[in-house]
C-alpha atoms as a PDB file:
ATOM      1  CA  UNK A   1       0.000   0.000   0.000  1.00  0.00           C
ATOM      2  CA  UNK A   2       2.975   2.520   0.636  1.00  0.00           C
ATOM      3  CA  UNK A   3       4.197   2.333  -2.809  1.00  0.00           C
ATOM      4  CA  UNK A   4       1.111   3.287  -4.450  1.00  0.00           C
ATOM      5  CA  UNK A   5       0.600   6.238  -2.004  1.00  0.00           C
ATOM      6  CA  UNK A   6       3.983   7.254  -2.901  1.00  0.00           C
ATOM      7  CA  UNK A   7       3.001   6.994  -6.422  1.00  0.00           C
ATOM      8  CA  UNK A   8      -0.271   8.589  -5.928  1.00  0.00           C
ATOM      9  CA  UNK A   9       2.064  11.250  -3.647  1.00  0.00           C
ATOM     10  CA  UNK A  10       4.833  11.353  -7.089  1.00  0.00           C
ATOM     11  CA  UNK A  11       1.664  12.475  -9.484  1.00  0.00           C
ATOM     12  CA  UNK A  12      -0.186  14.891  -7.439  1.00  0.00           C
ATOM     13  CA  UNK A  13       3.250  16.408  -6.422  1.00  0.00           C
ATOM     14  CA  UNK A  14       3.613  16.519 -10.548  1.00  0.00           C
ATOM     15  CA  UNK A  15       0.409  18.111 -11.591  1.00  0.00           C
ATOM     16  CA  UNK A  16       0.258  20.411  -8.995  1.00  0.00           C
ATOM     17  CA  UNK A  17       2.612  22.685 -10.855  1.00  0.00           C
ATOM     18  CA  UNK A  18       0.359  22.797 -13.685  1.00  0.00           C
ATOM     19  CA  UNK A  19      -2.830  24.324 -11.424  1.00  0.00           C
ATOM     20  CA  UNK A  20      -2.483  28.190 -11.003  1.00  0.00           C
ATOM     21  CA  UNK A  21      -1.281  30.220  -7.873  1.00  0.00           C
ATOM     22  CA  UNK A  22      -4.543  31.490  -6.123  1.00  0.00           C
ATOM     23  CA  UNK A  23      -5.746  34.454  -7.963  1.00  0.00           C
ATOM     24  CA  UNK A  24      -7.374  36.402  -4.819  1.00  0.00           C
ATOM     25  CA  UNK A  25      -4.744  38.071  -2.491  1.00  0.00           C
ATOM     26  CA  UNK A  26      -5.637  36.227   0.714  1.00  0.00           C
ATOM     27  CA  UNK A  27      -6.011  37.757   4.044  1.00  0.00           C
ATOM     28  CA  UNK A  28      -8.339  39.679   6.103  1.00  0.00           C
ATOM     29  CA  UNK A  29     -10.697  42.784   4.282  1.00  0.00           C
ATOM     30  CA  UNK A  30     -11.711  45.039   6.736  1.00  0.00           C
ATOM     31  CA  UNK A  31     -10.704  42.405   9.666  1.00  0.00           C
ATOM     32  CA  UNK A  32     -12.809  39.696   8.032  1.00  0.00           C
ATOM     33  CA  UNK A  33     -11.909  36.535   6.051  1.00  0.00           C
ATOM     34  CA  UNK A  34     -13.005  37.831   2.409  1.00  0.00           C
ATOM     35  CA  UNK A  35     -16.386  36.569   1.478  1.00  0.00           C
ATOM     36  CA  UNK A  36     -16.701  33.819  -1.371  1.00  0.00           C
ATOM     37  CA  UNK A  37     -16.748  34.351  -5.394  1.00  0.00           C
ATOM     38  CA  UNK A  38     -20.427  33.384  -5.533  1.00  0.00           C
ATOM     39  CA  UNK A  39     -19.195  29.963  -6.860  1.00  0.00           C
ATOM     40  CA  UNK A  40     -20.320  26.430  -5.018  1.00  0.00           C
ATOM     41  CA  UNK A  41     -16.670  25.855  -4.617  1.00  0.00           C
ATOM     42  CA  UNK A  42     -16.383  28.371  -1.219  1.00  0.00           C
ATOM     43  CA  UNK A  43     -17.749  27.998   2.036  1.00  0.00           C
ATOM     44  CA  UNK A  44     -16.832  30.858   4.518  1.00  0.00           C
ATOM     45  CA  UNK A  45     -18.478  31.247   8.471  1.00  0.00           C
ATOM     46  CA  UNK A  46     -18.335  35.196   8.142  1.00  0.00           C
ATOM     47  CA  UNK A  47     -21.068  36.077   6.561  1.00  0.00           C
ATOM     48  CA  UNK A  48     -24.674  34.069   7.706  1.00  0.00           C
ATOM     49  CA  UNK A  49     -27.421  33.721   5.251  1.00  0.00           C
ATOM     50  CA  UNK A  50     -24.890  33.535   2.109  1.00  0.00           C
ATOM     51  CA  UNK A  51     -25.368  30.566   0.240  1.00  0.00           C
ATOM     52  CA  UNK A  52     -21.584  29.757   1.083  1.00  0.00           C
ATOM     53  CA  UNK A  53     -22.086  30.262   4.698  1.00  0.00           C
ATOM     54  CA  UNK A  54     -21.129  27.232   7.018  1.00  0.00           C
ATOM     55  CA  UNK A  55     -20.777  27.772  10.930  1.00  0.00           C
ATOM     56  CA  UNK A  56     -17.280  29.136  12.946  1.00  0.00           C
ATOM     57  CA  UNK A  57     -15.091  26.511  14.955  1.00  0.00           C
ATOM     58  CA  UNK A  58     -16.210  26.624  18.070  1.00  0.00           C
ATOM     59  CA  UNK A  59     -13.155  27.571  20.255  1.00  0.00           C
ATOM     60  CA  UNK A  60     -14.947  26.562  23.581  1.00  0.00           C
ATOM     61  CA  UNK A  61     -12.927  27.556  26.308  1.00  0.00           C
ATOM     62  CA  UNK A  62      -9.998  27.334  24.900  1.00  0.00           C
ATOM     63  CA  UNK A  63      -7.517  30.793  25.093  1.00  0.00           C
ATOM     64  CA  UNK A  64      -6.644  32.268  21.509  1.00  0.00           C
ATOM     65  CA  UNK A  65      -3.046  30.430  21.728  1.00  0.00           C
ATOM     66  CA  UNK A  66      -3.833  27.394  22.317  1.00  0.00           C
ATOM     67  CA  UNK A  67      -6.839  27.555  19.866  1.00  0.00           C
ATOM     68  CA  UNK A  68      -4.050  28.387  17.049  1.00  0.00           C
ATOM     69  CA  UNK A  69      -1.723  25.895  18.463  1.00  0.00           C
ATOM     70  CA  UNK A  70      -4.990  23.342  18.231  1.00  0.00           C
ATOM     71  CA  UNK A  71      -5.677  24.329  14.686  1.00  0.00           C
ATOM     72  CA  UNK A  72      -2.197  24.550  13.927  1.00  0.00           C
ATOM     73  CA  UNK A  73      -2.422  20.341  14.724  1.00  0.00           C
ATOM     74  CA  UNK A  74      -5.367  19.772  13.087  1.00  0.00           C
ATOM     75  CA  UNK A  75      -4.012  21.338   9.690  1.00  0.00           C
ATOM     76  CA  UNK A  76      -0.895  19.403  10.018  1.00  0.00           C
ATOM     77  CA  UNK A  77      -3.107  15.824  10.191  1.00  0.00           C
ATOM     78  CA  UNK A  78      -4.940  16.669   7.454  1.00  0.00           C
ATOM     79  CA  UNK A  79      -2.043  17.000   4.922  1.00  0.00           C
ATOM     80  CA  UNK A  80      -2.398  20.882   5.121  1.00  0.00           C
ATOM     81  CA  UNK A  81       0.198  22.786   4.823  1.00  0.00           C
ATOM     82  CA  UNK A  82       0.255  26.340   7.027  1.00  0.00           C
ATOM     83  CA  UNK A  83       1.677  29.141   4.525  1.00  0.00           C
ATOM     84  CA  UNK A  84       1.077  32.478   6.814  1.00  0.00           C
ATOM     85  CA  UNK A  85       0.798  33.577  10.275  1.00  0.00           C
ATOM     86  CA  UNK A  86      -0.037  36.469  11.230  1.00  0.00           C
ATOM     87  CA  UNK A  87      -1.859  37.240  15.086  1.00  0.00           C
ATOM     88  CA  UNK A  88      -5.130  35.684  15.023  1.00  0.00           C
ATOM     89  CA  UNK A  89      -5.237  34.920  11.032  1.00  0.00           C
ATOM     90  CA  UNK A  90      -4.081  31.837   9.963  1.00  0.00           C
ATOM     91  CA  UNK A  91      -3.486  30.629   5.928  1.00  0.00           C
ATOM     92  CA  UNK A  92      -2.557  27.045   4.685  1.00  0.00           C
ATOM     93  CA  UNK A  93      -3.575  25.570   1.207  1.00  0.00           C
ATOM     94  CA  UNK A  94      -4.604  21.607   1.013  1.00  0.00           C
ATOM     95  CA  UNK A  95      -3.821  19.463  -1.900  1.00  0.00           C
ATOM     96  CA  UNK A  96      -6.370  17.506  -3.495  1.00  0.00           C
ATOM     97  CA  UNK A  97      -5.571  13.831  -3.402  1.00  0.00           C
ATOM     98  CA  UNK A  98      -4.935  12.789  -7.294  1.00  0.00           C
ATOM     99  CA  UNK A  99      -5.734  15.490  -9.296  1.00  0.00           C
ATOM    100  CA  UNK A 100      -3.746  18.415  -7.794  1.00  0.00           C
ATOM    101  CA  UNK A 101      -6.065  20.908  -7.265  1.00  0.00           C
ATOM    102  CA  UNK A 102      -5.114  23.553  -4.269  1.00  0.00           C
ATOM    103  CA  UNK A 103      -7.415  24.606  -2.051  1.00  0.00           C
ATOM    104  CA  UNK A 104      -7.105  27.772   0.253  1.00  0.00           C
ATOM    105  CA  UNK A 105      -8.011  27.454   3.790  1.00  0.00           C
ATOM    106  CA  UNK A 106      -8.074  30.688   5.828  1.00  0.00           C
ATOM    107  CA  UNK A 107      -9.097  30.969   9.439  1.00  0.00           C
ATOM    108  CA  UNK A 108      -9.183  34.411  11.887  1.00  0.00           C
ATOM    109  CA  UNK A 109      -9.865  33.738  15.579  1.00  0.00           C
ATOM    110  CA  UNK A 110     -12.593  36.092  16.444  1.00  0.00           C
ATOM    111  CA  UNK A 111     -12.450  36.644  20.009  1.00  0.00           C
ATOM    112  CA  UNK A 112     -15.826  38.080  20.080  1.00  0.00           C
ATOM    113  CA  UNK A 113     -17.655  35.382  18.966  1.00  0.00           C
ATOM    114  CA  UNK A 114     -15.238  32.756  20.727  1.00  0.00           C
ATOM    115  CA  UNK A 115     -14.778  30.969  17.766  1.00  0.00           C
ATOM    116  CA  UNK A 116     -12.314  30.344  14.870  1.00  0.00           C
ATOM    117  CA  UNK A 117     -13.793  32.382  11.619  1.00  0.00           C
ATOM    118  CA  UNK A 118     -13.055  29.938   8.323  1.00  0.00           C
ATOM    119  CA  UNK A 119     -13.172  30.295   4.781  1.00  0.00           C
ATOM    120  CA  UNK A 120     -12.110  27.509   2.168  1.00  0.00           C
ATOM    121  CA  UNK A 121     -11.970  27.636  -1.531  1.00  0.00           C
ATOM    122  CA  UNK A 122     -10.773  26.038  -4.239  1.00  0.00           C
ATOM    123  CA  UNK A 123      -8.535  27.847  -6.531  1.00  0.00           C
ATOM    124  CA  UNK A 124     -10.303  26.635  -9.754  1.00  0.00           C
ATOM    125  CA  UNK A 125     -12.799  25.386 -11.230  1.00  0.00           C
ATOM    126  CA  UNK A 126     -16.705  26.238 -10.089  1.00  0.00           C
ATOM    127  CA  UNK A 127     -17.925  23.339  -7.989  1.00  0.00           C
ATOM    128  CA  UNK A 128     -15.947  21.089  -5.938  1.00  0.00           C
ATOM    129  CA  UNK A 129     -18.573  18.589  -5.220  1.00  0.00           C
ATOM    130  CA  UNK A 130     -18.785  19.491  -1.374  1.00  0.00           C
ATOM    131  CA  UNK A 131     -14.971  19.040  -0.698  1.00  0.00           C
ATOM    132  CA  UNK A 132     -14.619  22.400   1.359  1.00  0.00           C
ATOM    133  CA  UNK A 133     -17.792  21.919   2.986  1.00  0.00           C
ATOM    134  CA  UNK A 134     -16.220  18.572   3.963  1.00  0.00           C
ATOM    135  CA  UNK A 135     -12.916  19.322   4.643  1.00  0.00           C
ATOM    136  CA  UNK A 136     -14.315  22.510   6.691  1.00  0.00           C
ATOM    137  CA  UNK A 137     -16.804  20.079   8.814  1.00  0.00           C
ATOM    138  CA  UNK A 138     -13.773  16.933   9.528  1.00  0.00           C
ATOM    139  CA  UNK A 139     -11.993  20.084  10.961  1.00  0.00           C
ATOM    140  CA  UNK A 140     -14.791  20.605  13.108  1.00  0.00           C
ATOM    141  CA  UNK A 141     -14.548  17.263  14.672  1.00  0.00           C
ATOM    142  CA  UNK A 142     -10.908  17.344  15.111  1.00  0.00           C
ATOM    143  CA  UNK A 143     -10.956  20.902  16.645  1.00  0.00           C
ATOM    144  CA  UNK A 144     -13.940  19.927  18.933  1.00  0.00           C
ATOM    145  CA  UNK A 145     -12.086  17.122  20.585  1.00  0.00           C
ATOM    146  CA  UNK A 146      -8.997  19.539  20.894  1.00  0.00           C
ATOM    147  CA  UNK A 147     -10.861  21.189  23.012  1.00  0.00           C
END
């Protein structure tokens, strides 16, 4: 089984390069994750009754730090891989087993709320057949028994 997902590994690593860098400049707009395109292939917590809109992490009781350190974790177990830090904003970008897509995953703890703010997207195409929906609710479980 290891040598066909280090084959598998070998061809996604491959035909990744052919995929484009993400076109949107990521970060925070006016100290929230950017809304999504419009497209079925973005979900993002920061803005309820959009189409796109799935709920925050739940942060609990955890302190910001060791909610980043948590999510830091999580990202790392799912194959993610974290590409900016910067205070409570968080970026990382998640390959797509086989095909080589890249997905952008952003997160902003929002001490407000006391929850971790996410938005994930893929950078092409205009559906993703539920993957960041997916990917975005798996976190949920894995953050939740962080916590």
């Amino acid at each position: 089984m290891d040598i066909i997902n280090s084959a598998l590994k070998g061809l996604t690593d491959a035909a990744s390069g052919f995929w484009p860098a993400s076109p949107e400049k990521a970060g925070l707009e006016n100290g929230k994750l950017r809304p999504c395109p419009g497209t079925p292939n973005c979900v993002c917590s920061e803005y309820p009754g959009s189409p796109a809109w799935i709920a925050p992490l739940s942060a609990g009781k955890l302190a910001r730090d060791e909610a980043l350190a948590a999510l830091k974790a999580v990202i790392g177990e799912m194959g993610g891989v974290l590409v900016k830090k910067d205070g409570d904003y968080l970026a990382a970008t998640f390959t797509v087993p086989l095909f080589g897509f890249t997905d952008d995953v952003e997160f902003r703890f929002d001490r407000e709320a006391g929850a971790v703010q996410v938005r994930s997207a893929s950078r092409l195409g205009f559906s993703d057949l539920g993957v960041n929906r997916g990917r975005v609710e798996d976190m949920r479980r894995r953050f939740d028994k962080a916590g």
